[in-house]
N, C-alpha and C. Protein backbone atom coordinates (compact mmCIF):
# COMPACT_ATOMS: atom_id res chain seq x y z
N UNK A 1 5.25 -2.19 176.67
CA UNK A 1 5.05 -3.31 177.58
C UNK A 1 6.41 -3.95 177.85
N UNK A 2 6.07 -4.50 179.16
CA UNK A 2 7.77 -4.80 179.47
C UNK A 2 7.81 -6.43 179.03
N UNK A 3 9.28 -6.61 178.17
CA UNK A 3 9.16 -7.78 177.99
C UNK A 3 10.51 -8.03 178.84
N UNK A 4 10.23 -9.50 179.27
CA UNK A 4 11.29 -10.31 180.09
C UNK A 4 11.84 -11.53 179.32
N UNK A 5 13.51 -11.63 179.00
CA UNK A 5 13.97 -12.82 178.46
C UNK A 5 15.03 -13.63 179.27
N UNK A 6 14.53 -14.30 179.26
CA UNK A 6 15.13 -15.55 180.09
C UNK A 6 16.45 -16.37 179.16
N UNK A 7 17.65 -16.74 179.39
CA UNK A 7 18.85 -17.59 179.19
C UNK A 7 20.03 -18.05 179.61
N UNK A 8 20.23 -19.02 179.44
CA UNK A 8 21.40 -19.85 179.96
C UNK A 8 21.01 -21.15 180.60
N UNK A 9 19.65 -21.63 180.25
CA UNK A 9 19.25 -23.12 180.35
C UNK A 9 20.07 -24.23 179.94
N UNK A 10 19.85 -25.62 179.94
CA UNK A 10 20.62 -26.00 179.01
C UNK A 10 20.41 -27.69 179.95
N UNK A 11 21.03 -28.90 179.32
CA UNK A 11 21.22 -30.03 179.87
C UNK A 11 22.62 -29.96 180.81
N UNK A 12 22.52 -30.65 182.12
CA UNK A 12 23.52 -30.40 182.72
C UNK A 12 23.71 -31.89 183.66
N UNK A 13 24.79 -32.22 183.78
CA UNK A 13 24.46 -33.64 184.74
C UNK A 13 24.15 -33.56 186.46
N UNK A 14 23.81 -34.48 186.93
CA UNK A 14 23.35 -34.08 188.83
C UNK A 14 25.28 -34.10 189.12
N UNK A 15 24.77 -32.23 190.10
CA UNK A 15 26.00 -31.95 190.69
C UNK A 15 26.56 -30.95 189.90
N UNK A 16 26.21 -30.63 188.23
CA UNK A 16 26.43 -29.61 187.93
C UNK A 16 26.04 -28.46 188.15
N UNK A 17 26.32 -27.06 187.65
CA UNK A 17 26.26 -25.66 187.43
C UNK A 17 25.57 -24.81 186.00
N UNK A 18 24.86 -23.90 186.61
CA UNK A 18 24.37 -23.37 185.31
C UNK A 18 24.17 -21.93 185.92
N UNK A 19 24.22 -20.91 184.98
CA UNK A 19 23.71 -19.57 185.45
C UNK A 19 23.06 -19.19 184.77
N UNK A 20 22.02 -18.53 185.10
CA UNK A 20 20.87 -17.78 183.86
C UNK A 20 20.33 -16.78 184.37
N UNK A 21 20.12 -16.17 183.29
CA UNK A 21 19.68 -14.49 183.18
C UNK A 21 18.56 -14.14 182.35
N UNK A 22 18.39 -13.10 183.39
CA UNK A 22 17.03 -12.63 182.70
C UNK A 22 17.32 -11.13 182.77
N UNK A 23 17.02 -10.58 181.05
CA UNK A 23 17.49 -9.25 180.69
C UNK A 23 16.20 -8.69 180.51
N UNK A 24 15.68 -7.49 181.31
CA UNK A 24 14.22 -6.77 181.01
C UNK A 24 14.46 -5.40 179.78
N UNK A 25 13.32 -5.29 179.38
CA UNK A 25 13.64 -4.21 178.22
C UNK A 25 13.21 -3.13 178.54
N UNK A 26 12.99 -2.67 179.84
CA UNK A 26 12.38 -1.92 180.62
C UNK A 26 13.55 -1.56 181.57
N UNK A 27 13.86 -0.82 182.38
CA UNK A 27 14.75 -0.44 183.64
C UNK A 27 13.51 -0.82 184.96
N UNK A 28 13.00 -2.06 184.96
CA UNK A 28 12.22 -2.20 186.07
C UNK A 28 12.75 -2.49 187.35
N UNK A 29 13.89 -3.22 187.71
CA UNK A 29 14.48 -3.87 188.59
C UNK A 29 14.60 -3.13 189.73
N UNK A 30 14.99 -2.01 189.72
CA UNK A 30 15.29 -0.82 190.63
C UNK A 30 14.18 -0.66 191.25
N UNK A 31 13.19 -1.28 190.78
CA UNK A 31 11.81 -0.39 190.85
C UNK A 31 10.89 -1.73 191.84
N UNK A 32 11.22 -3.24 191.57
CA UNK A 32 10.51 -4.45 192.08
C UNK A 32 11.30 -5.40 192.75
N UNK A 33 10.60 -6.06 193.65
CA UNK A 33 11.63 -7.36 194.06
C UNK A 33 11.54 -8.36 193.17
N UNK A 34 12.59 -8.72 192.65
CA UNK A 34 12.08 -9.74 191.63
C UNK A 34 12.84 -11.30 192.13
N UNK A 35 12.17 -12.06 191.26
CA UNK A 35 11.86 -13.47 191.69
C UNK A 35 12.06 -14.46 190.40
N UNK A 36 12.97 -15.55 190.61
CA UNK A 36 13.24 -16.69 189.65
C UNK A 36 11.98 -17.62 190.22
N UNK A 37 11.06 -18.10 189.23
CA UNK A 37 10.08 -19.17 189.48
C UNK A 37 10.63 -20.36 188.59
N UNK A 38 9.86 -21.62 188.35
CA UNK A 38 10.53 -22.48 187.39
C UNK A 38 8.82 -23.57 187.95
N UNK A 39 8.68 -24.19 186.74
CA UNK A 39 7.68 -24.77 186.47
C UNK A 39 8.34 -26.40 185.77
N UNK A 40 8.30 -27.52 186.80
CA UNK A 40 8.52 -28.81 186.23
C UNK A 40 6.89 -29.16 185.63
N UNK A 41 7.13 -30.27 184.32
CA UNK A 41 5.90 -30.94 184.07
C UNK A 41 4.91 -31.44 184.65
N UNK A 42 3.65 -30.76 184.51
CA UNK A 42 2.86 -31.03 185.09
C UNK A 42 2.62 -30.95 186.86
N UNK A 43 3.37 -29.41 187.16
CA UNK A 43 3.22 -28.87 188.54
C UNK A 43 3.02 -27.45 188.32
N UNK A 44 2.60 -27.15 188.81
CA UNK A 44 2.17 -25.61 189.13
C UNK A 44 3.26 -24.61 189.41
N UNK A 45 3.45 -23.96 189.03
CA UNK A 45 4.95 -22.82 188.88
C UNK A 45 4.66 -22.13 190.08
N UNK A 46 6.14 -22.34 190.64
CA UNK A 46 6.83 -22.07 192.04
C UNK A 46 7.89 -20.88 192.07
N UNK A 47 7.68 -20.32 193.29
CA UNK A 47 8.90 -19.08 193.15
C UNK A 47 10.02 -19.64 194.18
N UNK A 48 11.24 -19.84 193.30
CA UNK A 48 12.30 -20.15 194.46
C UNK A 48 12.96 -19.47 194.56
N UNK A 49 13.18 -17.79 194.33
CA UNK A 49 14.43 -17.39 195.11
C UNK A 49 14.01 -15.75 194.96
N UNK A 50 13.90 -14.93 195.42
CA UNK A 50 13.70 -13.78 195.64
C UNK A 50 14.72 -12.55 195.65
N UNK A 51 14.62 -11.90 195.26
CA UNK A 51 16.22 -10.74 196.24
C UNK A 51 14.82 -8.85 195.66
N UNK A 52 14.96 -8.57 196.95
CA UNK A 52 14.23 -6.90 196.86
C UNK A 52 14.93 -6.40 196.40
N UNK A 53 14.76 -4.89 196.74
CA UNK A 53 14.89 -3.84 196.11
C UNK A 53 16.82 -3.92 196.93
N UNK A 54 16.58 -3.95 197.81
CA UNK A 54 17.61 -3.20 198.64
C UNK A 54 18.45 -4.86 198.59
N UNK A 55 18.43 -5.63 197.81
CA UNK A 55 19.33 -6.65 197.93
C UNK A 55 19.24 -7.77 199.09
N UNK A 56 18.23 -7.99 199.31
CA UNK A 56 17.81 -8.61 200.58
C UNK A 56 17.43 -9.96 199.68
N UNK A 57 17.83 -11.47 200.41
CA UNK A 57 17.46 -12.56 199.13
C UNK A 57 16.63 -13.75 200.39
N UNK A 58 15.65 -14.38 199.44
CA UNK A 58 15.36 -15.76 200.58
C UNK A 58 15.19 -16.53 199.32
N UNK A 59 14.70 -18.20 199.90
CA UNK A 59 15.26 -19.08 198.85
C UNK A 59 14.28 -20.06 199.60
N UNK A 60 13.60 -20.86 198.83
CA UNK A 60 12.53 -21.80 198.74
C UNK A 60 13.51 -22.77 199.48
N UNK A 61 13.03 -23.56 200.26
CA UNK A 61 13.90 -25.15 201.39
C UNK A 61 14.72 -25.60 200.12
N UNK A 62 13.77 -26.13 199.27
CA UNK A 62 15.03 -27.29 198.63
C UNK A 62 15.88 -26.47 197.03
N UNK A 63 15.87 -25.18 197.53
CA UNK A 63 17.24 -24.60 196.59
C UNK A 63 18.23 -24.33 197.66
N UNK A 64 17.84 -23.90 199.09
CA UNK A 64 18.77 -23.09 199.98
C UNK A 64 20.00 -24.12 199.69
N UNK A 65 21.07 -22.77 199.73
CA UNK A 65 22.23 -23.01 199.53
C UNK A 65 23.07 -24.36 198.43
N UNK A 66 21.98 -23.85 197.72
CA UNK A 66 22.88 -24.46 196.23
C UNK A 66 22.40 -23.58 195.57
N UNK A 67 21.27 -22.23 195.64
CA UNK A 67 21.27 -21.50 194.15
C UNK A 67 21.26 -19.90 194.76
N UNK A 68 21.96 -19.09 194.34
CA UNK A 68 22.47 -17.67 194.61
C UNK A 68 21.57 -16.72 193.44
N UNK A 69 20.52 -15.84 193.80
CA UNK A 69 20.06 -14.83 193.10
C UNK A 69 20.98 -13.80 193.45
N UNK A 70 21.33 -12.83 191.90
CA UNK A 70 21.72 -11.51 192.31
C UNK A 70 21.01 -10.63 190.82
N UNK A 71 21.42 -9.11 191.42
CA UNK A 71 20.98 -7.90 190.22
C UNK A 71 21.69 -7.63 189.63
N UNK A 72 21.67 -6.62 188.76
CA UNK A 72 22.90 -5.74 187.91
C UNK A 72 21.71 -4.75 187.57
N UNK A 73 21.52 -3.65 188.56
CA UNK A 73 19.84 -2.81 188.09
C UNK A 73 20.67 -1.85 186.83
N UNK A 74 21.54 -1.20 186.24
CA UNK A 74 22.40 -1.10 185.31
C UNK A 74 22.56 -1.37 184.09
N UNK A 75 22.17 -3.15 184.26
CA UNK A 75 22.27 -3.76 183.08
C UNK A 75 21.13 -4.62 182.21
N UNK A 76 20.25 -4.04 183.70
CA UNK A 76 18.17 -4.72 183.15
C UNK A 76 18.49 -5.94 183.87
N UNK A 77 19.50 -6.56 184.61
CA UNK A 77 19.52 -8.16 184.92
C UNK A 77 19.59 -8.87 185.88
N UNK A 78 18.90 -9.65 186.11
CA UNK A 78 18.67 -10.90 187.40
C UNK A 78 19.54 -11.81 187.13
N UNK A 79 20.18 -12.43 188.20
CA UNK A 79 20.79 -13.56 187.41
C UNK A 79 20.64 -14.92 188.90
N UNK A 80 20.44 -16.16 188.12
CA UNK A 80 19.98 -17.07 189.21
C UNK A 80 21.40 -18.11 189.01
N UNK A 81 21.84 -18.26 189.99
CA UNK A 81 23.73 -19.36 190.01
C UNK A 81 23.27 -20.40 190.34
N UNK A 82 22.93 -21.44 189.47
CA UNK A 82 22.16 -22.62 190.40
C UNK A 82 23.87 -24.01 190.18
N UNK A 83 24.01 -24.42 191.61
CA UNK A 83 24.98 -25.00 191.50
C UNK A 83 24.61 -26.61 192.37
N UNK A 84 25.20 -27.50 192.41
CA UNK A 84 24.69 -28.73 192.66
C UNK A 84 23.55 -29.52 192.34
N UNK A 85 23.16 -29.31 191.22
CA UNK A 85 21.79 -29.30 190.43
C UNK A 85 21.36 -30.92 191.08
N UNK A 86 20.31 -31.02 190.53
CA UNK A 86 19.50 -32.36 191.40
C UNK A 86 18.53 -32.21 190.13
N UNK A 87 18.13 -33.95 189.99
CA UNK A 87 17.25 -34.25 188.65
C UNK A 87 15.93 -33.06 189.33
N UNK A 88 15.55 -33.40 189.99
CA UNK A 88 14.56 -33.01 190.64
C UNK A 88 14.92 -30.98 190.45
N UNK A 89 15.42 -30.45 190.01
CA UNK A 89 15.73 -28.92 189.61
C UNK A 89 14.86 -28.80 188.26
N UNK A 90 14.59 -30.12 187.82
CA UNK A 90 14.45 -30.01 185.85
C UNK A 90 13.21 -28.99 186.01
N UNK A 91 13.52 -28.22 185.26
CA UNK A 91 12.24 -27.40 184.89
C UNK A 91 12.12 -26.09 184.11
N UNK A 92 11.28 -25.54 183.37
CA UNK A 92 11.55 -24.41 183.00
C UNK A 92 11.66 -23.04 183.85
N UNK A 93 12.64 -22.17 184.18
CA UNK A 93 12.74 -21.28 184.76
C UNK A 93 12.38 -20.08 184.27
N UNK A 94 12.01 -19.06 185.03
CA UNK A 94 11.07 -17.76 184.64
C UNK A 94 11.27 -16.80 185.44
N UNK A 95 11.70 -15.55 185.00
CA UNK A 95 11.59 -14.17 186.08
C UNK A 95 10.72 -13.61 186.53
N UNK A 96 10.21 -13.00 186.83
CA UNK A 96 9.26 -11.86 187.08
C UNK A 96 9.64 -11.05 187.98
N UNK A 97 8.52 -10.35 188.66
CA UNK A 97 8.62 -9.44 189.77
C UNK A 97 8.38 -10.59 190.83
N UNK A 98 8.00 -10.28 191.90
CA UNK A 98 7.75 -11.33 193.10
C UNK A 98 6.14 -11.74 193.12
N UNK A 99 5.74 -10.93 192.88
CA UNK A 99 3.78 -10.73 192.97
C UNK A 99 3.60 -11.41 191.32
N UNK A 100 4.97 -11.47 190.22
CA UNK A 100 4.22 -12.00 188.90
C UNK A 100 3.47 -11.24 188.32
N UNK A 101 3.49 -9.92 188.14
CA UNK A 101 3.25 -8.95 187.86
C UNK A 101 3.51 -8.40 185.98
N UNK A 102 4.42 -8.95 185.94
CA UNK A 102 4.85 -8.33 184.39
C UNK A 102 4.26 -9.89 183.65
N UNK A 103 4.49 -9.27 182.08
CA UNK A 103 3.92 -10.47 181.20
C UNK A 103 5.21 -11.57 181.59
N UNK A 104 4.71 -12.64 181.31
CA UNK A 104 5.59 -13.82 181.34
C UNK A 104 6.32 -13.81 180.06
N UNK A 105 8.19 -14.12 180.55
CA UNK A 105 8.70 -14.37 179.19
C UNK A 105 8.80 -16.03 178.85
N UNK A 106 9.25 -16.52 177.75
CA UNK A 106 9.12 -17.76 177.51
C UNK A 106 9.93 -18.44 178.29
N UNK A 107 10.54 -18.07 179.10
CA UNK A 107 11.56 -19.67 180.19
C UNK A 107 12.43 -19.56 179.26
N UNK A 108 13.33 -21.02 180.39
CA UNK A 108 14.61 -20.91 179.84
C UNK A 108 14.31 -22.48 180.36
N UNK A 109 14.64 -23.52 179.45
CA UNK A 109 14.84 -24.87 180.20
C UNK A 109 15.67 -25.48 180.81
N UNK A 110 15.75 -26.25 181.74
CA UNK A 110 16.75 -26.64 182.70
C UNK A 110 16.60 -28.03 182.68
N UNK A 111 17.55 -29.32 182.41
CA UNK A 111 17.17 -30.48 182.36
C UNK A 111 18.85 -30.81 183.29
N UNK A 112 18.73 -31.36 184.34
CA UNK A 112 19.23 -32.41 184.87
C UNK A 112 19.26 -33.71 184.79
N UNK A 113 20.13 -34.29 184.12
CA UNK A 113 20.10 -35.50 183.61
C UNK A 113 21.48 -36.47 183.42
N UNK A 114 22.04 -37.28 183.72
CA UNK A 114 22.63 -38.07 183.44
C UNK A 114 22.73 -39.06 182.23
C-alpha cells in the first residue's frame, strides 16, 4: 500500500516562506496528477494546487501566485513553495493524487502567525 509523507510545516510569520514535501513509497507520481490539499480547523479539506502528469499546474484563487507546485518523479516527490504566507494559509497540508485516491498521510502543519 502506498504510503504518502508529508514535511516541512512549521510556524512562520505573515509574509513568510515555507516549502514542503511529500515523499511517496511507491514510484506513483509518473503515473497521477497529484495535488497539495490542506485542511484549516473546522473546514472541510480543499485542493489548492495541482500539477499532471505532463507538468501542467493550476492553483485555487487565493494561493495563485504566492504558492508554486513542482515534481521530482525520480525522487517519489511533490513539493509545494508556499511564499507570502497569510494567517489565513494556517492549516494542515496533505498530498494525494488529484481524485484523493491513495490513503491519506498524516499532514504536515502550517501555522501563520505573528
Amino acid at each position: 500500500q502506498v504510503q504518502l509523507v508529508e514535511s516541512g510545516g512549521g510556524l512562520v510569520q505573515p509574509g513568510g516562506s515555507l516549502r514542503l514535501s511529500c515523499v511517496a513509497s511507491e514510484s506513483i507520481f509518473s503515473l497521477y496528477a497529484m495535488g497539495w490539499y490542506r485542511q484549516a480547523p473546522g473546514k472541510q479539506r480543499e485542493l489548492v494546487a495541482v500539477i499532471t502528469i505532463g507538468g501542467i499546474t493550476n492553483y485555487e484563487d487565493s494561493v495563485k501566485g504566492r504558492f508554486t507546485i513542482s515534481r521530482d518523479n525520480a525522487k517519489n516527490t511533490v513539493y509545494l513553495q508556499m511564499n507570502s504566507l497569510k494567517p489565513e494559509d494556517t492549516a494542515v497540508y496533505y498530498c494525494n493524487t488529484q481524485g484523493g485516491t491513495m490513503p491519506w498521510g498524516q499532514g504536515t502543519q502550517v501555522t501563520v502567525s505573528s
